[in-house]
Protein backbone atom coordinates (compact mmCIF):
# COMPACT_ATOMS: atom_id res chain seq x y z
CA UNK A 1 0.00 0.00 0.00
CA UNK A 2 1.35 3.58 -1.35
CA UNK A 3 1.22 6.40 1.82
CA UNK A 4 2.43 9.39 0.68
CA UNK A 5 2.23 13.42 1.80
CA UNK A 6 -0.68 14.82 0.81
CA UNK A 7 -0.95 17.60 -2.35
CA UNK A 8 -1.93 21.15 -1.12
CA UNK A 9 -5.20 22.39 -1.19
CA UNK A 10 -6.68 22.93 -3.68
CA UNK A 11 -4.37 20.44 -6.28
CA UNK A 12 -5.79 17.36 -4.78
CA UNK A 13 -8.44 15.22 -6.62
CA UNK A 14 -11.53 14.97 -4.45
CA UNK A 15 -11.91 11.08 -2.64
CA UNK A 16 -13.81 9.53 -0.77
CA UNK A 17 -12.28 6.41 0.93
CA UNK A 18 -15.11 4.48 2.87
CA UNK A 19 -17.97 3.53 0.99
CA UNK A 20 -20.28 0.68 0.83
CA UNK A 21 -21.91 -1.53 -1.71
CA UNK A 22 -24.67 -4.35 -1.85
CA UNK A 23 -21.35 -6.25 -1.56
CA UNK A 24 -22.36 -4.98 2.66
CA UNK A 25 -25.65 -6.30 4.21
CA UNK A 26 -26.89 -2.54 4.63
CA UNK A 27 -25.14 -1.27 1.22
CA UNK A 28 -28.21 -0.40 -1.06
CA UNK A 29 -26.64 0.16 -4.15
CA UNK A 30 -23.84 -2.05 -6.65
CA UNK A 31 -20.17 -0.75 -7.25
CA UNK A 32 -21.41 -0.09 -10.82
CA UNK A 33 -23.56 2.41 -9.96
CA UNK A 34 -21.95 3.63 -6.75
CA UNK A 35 -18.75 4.17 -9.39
CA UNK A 36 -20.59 6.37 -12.00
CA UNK A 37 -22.43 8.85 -9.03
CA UNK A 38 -18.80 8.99 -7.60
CA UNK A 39 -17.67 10.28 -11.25
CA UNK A 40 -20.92 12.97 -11.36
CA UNK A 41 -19.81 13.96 -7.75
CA UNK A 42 -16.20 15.05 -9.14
CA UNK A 43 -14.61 12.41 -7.28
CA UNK A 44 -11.26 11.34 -8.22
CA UNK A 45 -11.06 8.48 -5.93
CA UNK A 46 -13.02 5.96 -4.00
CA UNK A 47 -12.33 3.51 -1.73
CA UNK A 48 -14.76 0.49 -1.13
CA UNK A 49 -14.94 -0.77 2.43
CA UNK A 50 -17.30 -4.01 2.41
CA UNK A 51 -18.26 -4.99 5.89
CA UNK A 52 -16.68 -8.10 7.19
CA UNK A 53 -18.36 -9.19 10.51
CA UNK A 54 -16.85 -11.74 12.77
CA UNK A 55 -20.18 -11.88 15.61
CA UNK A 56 -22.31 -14.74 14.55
CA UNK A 57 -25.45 -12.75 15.93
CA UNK A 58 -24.97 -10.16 13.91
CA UNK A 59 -27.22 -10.34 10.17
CA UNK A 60 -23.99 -9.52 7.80
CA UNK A 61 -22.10 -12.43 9.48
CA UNK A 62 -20.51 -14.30 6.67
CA UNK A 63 -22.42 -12.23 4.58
CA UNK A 64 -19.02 -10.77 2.22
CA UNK A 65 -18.15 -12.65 -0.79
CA UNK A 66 -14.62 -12.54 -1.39
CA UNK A 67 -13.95 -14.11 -4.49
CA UNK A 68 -17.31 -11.98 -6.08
CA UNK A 69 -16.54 -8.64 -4.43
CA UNK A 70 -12.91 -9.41 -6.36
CA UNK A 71 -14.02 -9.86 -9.76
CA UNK A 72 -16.59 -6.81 -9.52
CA UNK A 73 -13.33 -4.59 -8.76
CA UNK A 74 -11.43 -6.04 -11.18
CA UNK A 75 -14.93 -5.32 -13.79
CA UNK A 76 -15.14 -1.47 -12.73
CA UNK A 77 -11.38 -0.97 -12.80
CA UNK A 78 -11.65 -1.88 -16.33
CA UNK A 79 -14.45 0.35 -17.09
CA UNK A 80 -13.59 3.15 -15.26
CA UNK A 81 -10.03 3.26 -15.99
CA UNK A 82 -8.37 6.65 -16.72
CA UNK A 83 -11.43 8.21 -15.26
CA UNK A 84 -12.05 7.33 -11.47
CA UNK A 85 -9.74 5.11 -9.32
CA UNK A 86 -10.64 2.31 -7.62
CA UNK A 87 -9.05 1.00 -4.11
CA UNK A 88 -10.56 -2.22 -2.59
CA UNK A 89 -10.76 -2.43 1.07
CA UNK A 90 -12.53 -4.15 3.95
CA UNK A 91 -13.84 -2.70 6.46
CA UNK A 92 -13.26 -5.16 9.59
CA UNK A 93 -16.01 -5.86 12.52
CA UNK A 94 -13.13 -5.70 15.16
CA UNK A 95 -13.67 -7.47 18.43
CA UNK A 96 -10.16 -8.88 20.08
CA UNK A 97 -12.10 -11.77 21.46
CA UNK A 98 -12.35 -12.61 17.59
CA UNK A 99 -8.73 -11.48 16.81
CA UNK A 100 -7.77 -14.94 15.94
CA UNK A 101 -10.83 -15.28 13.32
CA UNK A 102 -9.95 -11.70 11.82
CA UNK A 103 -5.90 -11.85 11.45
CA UNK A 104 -6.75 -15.91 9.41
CA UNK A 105 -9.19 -14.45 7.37
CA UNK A 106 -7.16 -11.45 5.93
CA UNK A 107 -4.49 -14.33 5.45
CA UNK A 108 -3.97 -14.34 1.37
CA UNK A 109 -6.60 -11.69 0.48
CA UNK A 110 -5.43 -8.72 -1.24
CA UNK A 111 -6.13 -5.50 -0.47
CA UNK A 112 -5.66 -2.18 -0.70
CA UNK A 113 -6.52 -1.32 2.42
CA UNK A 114 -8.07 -2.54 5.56
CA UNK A 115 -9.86 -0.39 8.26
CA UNK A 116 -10.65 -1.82 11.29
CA UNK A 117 -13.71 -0.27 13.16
CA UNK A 118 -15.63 -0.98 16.93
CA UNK A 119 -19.37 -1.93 16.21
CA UNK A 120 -19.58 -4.07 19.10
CA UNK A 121 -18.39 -3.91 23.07
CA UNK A 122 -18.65 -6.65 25.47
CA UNK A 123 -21.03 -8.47 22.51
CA UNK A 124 -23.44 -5.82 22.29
CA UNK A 125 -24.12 -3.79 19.18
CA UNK A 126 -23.19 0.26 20.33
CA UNK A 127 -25.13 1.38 16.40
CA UNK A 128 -28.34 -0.26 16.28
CA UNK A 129 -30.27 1.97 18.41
CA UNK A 130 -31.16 -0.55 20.81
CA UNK A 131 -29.46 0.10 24.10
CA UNK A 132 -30.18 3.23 26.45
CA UNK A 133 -27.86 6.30 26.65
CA UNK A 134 -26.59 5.31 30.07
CA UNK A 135 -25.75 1.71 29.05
CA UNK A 136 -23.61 3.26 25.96
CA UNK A 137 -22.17 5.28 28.56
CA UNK A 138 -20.95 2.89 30.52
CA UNK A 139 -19.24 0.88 27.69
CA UNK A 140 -16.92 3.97 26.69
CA UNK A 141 -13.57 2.82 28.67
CA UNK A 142 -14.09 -0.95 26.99
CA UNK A 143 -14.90 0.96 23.64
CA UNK A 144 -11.99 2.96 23.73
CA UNK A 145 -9.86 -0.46 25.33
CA UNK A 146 -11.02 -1.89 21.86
CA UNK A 147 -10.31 0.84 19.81
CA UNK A 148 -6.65 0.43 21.05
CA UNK A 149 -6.24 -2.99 20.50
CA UNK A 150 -7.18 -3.48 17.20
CA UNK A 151 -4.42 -0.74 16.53
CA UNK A 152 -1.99 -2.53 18.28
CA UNK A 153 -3.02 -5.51 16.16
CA UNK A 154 -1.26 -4.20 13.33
CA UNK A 155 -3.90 -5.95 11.03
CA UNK A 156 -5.17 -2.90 9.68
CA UNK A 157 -4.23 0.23 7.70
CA UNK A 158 -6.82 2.93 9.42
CA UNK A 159 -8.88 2.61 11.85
CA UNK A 160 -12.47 4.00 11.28
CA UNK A 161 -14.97 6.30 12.68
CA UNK A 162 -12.98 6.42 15.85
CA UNK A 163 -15.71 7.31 18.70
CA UNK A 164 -18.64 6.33 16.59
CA UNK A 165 -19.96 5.74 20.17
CA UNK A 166 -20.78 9.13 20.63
CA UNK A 167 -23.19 9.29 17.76
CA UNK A 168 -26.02 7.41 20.00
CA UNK A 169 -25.28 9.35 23.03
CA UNK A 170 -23.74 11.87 25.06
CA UNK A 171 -20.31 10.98 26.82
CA UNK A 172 -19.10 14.01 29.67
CA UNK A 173 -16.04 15.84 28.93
CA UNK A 174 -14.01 14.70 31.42
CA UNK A 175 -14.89 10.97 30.47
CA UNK A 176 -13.65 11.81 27.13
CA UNK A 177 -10.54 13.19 28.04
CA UNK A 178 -9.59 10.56 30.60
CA UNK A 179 -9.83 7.96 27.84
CA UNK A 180 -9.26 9.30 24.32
CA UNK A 181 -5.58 10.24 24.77
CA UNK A 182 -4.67 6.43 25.02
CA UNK A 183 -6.19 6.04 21.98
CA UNK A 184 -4.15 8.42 20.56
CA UNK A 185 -1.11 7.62 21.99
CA UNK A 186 -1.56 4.52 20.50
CA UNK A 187 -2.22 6.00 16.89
CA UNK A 188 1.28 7.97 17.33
CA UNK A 189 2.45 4.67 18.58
CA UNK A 190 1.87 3.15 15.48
CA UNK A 191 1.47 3.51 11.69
CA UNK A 192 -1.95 3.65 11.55
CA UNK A 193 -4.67 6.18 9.88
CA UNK A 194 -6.83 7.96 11.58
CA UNK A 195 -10.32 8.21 9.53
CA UNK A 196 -11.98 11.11 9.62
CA UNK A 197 -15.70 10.01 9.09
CA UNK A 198 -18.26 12.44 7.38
CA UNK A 199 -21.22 11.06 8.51
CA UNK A 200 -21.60 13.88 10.82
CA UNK A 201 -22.18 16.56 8.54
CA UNK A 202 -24.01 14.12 6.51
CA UNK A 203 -26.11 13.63 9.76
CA UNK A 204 -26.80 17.68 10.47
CA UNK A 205 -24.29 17.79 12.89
CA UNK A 206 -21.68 19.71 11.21
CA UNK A 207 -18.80 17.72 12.53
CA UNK A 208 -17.12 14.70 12.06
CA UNK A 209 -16.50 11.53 13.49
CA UNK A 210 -14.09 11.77 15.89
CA UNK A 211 -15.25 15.12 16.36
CA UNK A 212 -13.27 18.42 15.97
CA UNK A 213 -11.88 18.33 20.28
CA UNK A 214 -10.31 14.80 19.29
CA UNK A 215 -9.06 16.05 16.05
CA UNK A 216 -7.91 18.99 17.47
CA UNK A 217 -5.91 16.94 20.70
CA UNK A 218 -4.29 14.34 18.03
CA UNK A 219 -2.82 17.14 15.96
CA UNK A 220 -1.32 18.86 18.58
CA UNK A 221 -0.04 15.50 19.74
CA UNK A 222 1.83 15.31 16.46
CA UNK A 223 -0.62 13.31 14.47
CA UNK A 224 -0.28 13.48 11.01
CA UNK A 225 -2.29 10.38 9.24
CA UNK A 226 -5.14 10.72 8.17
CA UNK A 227 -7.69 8.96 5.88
CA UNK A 228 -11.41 10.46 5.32
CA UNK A 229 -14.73 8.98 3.42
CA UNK A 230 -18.25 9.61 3.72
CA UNK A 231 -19.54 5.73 5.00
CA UNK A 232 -21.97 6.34 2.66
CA UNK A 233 -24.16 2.59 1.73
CA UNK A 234 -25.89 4.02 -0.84
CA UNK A 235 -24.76 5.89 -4.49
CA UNK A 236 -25.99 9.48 -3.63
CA UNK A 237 -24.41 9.82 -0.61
CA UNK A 238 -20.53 8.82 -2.16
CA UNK A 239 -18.54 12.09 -1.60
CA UNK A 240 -21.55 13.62 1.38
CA UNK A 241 -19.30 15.63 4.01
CA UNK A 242 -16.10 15.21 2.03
CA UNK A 243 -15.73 19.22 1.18
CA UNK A 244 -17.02 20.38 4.90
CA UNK A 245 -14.50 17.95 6.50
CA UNK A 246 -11.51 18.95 4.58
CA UNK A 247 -12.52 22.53 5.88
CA UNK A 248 -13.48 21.65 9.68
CA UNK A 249 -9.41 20.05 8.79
CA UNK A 250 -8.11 22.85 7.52
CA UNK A 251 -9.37 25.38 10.91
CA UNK A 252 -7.69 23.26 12.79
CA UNK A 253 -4.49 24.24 11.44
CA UNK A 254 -2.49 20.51 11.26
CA UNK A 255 1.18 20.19 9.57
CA UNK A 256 2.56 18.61 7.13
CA UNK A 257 -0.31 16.09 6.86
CA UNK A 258 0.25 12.33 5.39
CA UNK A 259 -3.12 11.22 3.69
CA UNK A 260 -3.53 7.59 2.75
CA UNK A 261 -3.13 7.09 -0.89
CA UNK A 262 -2.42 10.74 -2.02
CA UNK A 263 0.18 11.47 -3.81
């Protein structure tokens, strides 16, 4: 995998570097399609992130084709070519108890990317709506415990919508600040990408995911790495929040930033 500094503003082609397809249980539209609305959006890049999910109660379990996702890269590629390019990546249920599972699947697959995000804590689902604010609350130190491990892993290139927990409720301040710096210690600690997410703005909440205090605390940490996409699962939304990130980015004034795949 190519990491190289990013362009200055304003040079760069627009991308978009976690997306979904029906190739993911809740994608709602095929790479074909998702491809030519990434092209009308003026994107120069996309990056599909099929989930793969490792807890057997959960409905995309063994859901992801490999062999099929492949050849429908290798068919868009082809059409596309000169016009849009095409990364294929995973995007990885992590749960350490399943670490085992996660690091023999990846075994002999190629791609160009894996991101590794927390969907579940202690077995229980922290997106699906289903739990009470003060549960989710409670599972922020074992989120964040997570979140750190599957960096440490070293299984995965980036490591997405970091603090996605936050999206279903409120966690206090001080809770935030006890625990996020070990995750970010951990991202210095490491080679790994930092996603910024733009399913906040996407969501009317004019920030991203982690939000702009996390943001703000890794680059004055010295963080440089960065990856960003939309997590759009459907064809209008490829690109959504791309523009207002890079600008929520840009007030906050980082150096010498390393984007994944820019050149």
């Amino acid at each position: 995998m190519r990491r190289a500094a990013a362009p200055s503003e304003g040079n760069h082609r627009a991308v978009d570097y976690h997306v979904h397809s029906t190739f993911s249980i809740d994608g709602r539209s095929s790479i074909e399609d998702t491809c030519e609305m990434a092209l009308r959006s003026g994107l120069g890049e996309i990056g599909f992130t099929e989930h793969m999910d490792f807890e057997p109660e959960e409905p995309g379990y063994g859901f992801l084709r490999y062999s099929e996702y492949s050849s429908a890269i290798a068919m868009v590629r082809e059409k596309f070519e000169g016009r849009l390019t095409i990364r294929k990546g995973v995007e990885v249920d992590y749960q350490s108890r399943y670490v085992e599972a996660i690091t023999e699947w990846l075994r002999g697959k190629e791609f160009d990317f894996a991101v590794g995000s927390v969907h579940f804590v202690n077995g229980k689902a922290i997106d699906l709506g289903n739990m009470d604010e003060e549960t989710l609350r409670t599972l922020y130190p074992d989120y964040c415990r997570e979140a750190i491990l599957s960096i440490k892993s070293e299984l995965f290139e980036v490591i997405g919508h970091f603090d996605l927990i936050s999206s279903f409720c409120q966690i206090p301040s001080e809770v935030k600040r006890k625990y996020t710096p070990s995750v970010i210690e951990a991202l210095l600690d490491s080679k790994v990408y930092l996603e910024v997410n733009s399913r906040g703005f996407r969501e009317g909440k004019k920030d991203t995911v982690p939000g702009r205090d996390i943001l703000r605390d890794f680059f004055k940490k010295g963080g440089r790495r960065i990856s960003i996409g939309s997590d759009a699962h459907s064809a209008e939304l490829v690109g959504s929040g791309i523009h207002e990130s890079l600008v929520l980015i840009g007030k906050l004034k980082p150096i010498n930033l390393e984007f994944i795949f820019q050149a």
